[in-house]
PDB file of N, CA and C in Angstrom:
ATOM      1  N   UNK A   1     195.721-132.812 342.494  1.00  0.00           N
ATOM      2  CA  UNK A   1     194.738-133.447 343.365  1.00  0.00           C
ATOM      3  C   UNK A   1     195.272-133.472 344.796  1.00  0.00           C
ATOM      4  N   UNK A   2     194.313-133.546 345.439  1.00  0.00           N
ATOM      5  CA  UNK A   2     195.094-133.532 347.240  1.00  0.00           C
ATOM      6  C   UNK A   2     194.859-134.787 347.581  1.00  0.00           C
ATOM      7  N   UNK A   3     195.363-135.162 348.779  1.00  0.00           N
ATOM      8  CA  UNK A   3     195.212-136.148 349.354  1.00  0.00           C
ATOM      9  C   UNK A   3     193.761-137.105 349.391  1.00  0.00           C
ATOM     10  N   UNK A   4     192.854-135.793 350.369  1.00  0.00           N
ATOM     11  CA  UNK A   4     191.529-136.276 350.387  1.00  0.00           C
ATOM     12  C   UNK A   4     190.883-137.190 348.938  1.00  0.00           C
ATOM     13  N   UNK A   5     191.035-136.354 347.490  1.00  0.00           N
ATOM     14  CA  UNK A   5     190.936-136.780 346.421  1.00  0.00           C
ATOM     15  C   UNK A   5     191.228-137.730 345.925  1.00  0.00           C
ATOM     16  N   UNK A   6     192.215-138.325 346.190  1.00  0.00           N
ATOM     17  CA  UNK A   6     192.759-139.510 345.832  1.00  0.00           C
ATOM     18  C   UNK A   6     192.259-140.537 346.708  1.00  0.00           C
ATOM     19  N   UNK A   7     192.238-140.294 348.168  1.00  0.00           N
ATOM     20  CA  UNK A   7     191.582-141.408 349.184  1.00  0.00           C
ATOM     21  C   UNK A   7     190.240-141.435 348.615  1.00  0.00           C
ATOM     22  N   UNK A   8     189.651-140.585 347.920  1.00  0.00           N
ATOM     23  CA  UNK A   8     188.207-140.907 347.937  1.00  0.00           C
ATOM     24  C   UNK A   8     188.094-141.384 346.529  1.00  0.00           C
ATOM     25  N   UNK A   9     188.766-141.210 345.894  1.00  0.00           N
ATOM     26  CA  UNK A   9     188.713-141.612 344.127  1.00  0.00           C
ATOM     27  C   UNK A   9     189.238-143.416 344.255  1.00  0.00           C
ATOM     28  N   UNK A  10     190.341-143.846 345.312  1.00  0.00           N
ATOM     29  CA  UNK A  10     190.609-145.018 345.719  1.00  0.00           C
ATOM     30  C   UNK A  10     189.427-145.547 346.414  1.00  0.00           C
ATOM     31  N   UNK A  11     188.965-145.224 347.196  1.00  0.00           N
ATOM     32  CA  UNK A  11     187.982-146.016 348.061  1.00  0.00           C
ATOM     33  C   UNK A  11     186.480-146.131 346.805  1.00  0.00           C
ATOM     34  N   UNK A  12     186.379-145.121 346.614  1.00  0.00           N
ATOM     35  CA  UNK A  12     185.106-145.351 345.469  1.00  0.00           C
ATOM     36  C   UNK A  12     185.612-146.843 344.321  1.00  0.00           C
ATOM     37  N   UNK A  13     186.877-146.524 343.862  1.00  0.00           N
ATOM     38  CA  UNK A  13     187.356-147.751 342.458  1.00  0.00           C
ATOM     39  C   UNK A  13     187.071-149.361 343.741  1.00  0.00           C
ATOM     40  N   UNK A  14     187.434-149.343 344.780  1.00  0.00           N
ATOM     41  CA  UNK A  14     188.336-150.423 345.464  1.00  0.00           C
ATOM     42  C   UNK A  14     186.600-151.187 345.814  1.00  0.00           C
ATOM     43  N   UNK A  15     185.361-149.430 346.324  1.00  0.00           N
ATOM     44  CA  UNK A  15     184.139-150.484 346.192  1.00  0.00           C
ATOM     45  C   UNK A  15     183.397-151.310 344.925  1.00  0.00           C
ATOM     46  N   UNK A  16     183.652-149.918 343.700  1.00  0.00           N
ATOM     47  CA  UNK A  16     183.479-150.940 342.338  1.00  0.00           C
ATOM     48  C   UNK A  16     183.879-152.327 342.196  1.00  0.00           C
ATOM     49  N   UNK A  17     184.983-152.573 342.469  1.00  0.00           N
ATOM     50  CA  UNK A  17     185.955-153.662 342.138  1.00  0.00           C
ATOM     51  C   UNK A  17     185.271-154.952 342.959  1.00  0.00           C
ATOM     52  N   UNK A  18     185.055-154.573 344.639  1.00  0.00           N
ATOM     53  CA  UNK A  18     184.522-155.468 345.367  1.00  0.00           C
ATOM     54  C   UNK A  18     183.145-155.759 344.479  1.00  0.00           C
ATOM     55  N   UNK A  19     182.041-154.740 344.675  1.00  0.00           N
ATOM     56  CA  UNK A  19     180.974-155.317 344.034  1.00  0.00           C
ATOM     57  C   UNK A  19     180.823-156.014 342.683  1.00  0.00           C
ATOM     58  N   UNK A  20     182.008-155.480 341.796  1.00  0.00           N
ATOM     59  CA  UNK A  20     182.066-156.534 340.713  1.00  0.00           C
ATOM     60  C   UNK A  20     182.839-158.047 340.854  1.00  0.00           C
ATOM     61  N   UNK A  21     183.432-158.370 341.711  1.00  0.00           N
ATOM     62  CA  UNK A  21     183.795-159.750 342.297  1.00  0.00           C
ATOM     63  C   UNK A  21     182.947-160.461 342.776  1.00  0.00           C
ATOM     64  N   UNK A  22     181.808-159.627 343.642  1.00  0.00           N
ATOM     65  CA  UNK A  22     180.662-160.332 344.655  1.00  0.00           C
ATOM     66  C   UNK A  22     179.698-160.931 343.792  1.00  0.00           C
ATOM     67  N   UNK A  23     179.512-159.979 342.742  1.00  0.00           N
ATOM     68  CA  UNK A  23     178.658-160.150 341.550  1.00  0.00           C
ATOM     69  C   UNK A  23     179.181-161.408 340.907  1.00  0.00           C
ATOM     70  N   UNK A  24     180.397-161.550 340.385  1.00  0.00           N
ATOM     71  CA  UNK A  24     180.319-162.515 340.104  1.00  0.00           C
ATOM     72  C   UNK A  24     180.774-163.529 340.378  1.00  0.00           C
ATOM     73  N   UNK A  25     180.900-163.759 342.036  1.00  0.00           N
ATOM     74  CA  UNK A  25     180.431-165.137 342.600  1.00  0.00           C
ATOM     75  C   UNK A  25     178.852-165.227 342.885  1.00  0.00           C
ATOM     76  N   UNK A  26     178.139-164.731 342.671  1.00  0.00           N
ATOM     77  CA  UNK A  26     176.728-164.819 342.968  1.00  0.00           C
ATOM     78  C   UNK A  26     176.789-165.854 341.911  1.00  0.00           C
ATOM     79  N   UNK A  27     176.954-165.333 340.849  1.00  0.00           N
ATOM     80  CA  UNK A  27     176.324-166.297 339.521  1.00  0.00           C
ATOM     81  C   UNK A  27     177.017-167.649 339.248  1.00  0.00           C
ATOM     82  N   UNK A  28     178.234-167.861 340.440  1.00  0.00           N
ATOM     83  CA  UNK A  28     178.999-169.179 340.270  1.00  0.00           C
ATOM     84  C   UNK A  28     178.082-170.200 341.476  1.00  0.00           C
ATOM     85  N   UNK A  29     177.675-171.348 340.710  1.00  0.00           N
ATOM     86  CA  UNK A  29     177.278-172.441 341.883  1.00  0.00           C
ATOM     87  C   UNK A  29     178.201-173.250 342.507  1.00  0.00           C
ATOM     88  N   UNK A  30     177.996-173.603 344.021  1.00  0.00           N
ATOM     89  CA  UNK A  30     178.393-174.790 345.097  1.00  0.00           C
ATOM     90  C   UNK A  30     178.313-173.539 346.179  1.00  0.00           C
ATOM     91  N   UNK A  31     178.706-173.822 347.349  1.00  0.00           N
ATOM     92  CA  UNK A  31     178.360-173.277 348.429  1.00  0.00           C
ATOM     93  C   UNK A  31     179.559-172.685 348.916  1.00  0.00           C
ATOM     94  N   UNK A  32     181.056-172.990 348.492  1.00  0.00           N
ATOM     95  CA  UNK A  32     181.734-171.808 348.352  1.00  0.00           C
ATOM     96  C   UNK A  32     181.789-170.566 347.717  1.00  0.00           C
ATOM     97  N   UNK A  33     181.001-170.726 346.448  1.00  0.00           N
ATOM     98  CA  UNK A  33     180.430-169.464 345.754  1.00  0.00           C
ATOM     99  C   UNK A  33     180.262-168.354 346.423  1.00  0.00           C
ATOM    100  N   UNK A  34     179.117-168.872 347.278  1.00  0.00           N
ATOM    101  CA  UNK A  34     178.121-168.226 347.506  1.00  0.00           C
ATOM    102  C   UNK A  34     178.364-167.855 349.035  1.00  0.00           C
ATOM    103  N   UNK A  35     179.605-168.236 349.882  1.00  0.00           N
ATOM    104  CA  UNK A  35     180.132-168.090 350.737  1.00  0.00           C
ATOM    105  C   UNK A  35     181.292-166.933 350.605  1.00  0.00           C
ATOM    106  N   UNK A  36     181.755-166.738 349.635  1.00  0.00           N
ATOM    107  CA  UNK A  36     183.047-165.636 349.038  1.00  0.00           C
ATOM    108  C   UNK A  36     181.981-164.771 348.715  1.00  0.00           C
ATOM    109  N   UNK A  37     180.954-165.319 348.095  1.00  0.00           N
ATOM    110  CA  UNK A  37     180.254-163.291 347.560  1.00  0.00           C
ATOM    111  C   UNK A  37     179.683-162.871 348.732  1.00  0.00           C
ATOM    112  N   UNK A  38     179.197-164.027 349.828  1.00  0.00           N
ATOM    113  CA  UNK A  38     178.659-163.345 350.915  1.00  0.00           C
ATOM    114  C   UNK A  38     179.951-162.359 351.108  1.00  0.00           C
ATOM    115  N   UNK A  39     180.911-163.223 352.363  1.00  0.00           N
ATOM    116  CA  UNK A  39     182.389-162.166 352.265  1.00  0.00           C
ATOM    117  C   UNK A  39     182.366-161.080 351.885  1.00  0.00           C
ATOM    118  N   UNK A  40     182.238-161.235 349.875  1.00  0.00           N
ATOM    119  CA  UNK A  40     182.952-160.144 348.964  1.00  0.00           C
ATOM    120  C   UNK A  40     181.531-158.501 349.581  1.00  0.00           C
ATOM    121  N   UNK A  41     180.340-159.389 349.327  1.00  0.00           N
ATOM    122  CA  UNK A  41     179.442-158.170 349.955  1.00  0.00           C
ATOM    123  C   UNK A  41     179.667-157.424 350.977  1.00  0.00           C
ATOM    124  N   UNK A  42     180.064-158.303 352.401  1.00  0.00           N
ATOM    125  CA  UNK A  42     180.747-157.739 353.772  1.00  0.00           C
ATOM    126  C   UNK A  42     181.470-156.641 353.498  1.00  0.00           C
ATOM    127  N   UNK A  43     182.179-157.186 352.696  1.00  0.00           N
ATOM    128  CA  UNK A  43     183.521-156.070 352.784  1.00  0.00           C
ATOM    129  C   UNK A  43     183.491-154.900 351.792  1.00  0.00           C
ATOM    130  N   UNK A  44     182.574-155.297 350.853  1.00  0.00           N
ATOM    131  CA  UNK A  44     181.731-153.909 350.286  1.00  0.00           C
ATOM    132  C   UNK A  44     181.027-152.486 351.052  1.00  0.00           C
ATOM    133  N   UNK A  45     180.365-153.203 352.009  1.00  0.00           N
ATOM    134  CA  UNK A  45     179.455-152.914 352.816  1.00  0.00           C
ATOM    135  C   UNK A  45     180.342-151.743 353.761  1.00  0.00           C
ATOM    136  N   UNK A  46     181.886-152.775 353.833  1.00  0.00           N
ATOM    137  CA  UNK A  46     182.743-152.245 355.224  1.00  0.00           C
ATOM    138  C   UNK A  46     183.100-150.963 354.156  1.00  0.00           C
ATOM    139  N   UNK A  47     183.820-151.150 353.176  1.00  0.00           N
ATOM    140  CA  UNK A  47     184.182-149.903 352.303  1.00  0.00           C
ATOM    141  C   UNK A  47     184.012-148.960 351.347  1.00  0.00           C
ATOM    142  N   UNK A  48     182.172-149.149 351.343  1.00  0.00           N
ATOM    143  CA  UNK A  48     181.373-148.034 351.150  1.00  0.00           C
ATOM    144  C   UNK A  48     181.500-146.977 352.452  1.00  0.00           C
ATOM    145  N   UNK A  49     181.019-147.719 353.500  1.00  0.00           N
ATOM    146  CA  UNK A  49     181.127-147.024 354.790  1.00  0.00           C
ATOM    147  C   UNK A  49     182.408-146.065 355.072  1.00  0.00           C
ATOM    148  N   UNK A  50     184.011-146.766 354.572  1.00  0.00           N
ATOM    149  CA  UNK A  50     184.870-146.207 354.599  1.00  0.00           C
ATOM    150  C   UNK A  50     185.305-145.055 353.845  1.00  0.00           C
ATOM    151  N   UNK A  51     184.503-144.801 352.368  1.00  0.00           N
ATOM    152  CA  UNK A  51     184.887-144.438 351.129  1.00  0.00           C
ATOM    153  C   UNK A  51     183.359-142.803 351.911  1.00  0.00           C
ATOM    154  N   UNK A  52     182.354-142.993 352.797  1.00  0.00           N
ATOM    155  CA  UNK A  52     181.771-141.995 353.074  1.00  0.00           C
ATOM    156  C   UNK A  52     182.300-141.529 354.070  1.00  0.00           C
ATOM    157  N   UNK A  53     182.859-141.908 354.998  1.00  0.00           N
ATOM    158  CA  UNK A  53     183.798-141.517 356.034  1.00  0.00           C
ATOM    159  C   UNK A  53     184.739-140.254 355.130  1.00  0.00           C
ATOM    160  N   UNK A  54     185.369-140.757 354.943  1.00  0.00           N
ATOM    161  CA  UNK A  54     186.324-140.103 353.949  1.00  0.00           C
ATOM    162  C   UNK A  54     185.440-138.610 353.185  1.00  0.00           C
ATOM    163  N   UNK A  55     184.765-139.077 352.230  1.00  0.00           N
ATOM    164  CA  UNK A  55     184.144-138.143 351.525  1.00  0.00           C
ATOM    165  C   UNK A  55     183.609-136.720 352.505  1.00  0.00           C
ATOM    166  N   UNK A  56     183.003-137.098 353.007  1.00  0.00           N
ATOM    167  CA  UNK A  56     182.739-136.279 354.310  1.00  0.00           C
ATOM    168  C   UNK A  56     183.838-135.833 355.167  1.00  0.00           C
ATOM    169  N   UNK A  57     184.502-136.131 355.232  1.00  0.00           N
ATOM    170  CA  UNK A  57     185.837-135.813 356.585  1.00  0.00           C
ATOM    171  C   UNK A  57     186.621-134.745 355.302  1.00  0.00           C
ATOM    172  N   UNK A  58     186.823-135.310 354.035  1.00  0.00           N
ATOM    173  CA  UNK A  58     187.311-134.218 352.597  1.00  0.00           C
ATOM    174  C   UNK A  58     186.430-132.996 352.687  1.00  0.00           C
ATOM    175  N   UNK A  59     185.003-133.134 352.787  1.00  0.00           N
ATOM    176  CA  UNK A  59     184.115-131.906 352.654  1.00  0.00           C
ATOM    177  C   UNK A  59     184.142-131.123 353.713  1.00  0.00           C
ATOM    178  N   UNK A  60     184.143-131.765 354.917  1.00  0.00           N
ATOM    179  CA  UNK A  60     184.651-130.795 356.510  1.00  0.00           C
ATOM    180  C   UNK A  60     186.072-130.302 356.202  1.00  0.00           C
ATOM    181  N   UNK A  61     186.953-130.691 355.612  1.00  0.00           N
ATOM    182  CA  UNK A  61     188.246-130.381 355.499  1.00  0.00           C
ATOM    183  C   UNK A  61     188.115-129.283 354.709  1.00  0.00           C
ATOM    184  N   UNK A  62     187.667-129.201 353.716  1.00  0.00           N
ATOM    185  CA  UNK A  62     188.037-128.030 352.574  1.00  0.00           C
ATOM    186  C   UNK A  62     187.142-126.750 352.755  1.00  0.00           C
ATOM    187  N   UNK A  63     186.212-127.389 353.344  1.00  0.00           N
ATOM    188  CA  UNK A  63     185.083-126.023 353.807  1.00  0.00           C
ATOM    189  C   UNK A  63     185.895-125.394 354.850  1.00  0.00           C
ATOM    190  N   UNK A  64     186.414-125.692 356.285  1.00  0.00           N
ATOM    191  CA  UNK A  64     187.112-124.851 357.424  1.00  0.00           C
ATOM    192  C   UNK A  64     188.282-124.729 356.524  1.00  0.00           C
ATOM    193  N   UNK A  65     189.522-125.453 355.754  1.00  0.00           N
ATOM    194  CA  UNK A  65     190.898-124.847 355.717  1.00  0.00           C
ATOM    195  C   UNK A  65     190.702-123.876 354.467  1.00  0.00           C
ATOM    196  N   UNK A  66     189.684-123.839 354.156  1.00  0.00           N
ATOM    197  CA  UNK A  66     189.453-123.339 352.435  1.00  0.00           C
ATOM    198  C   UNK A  66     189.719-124.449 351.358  1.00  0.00           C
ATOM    199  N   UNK A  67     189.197-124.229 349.972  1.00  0.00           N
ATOM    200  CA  UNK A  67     189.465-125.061 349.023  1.00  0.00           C
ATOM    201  C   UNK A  67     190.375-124.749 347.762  1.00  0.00           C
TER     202      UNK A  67
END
């Protein structure tokens, strides 16, 4: 596996992981709950964004150096 592969196989697990945490503070009540899944969503949000960055910057990469 190359580099790119692994950054993107990490960033994909690391957004699973977030959205399954966010998920389940949704379903916990009081208003810290629901203050951490906000958070946990944020930062979902931030490393989907990061995890397509990537994916894309891998696909520009392997198309010009070859694959």
């Amino acid at each position: 596996m190359e580099l790119f592969d692994i950054l993107v196989f990490a960033s994909v697990l690391a957004v699973a992981v977030t959205l399954a945490l966010g998920l389940r503070q949704l379903y916990k009540d009081g208003p810290e709950a629901r203050s951490r899944s906000n958070k946990l969503m944020r930062l979902r949000v931030a490393l989907q964004a990061l995890a397509v960055i990537l994916l894309v910057t891998g696909l520009w990469w392997k198309s010009t150096h070859g694959a």
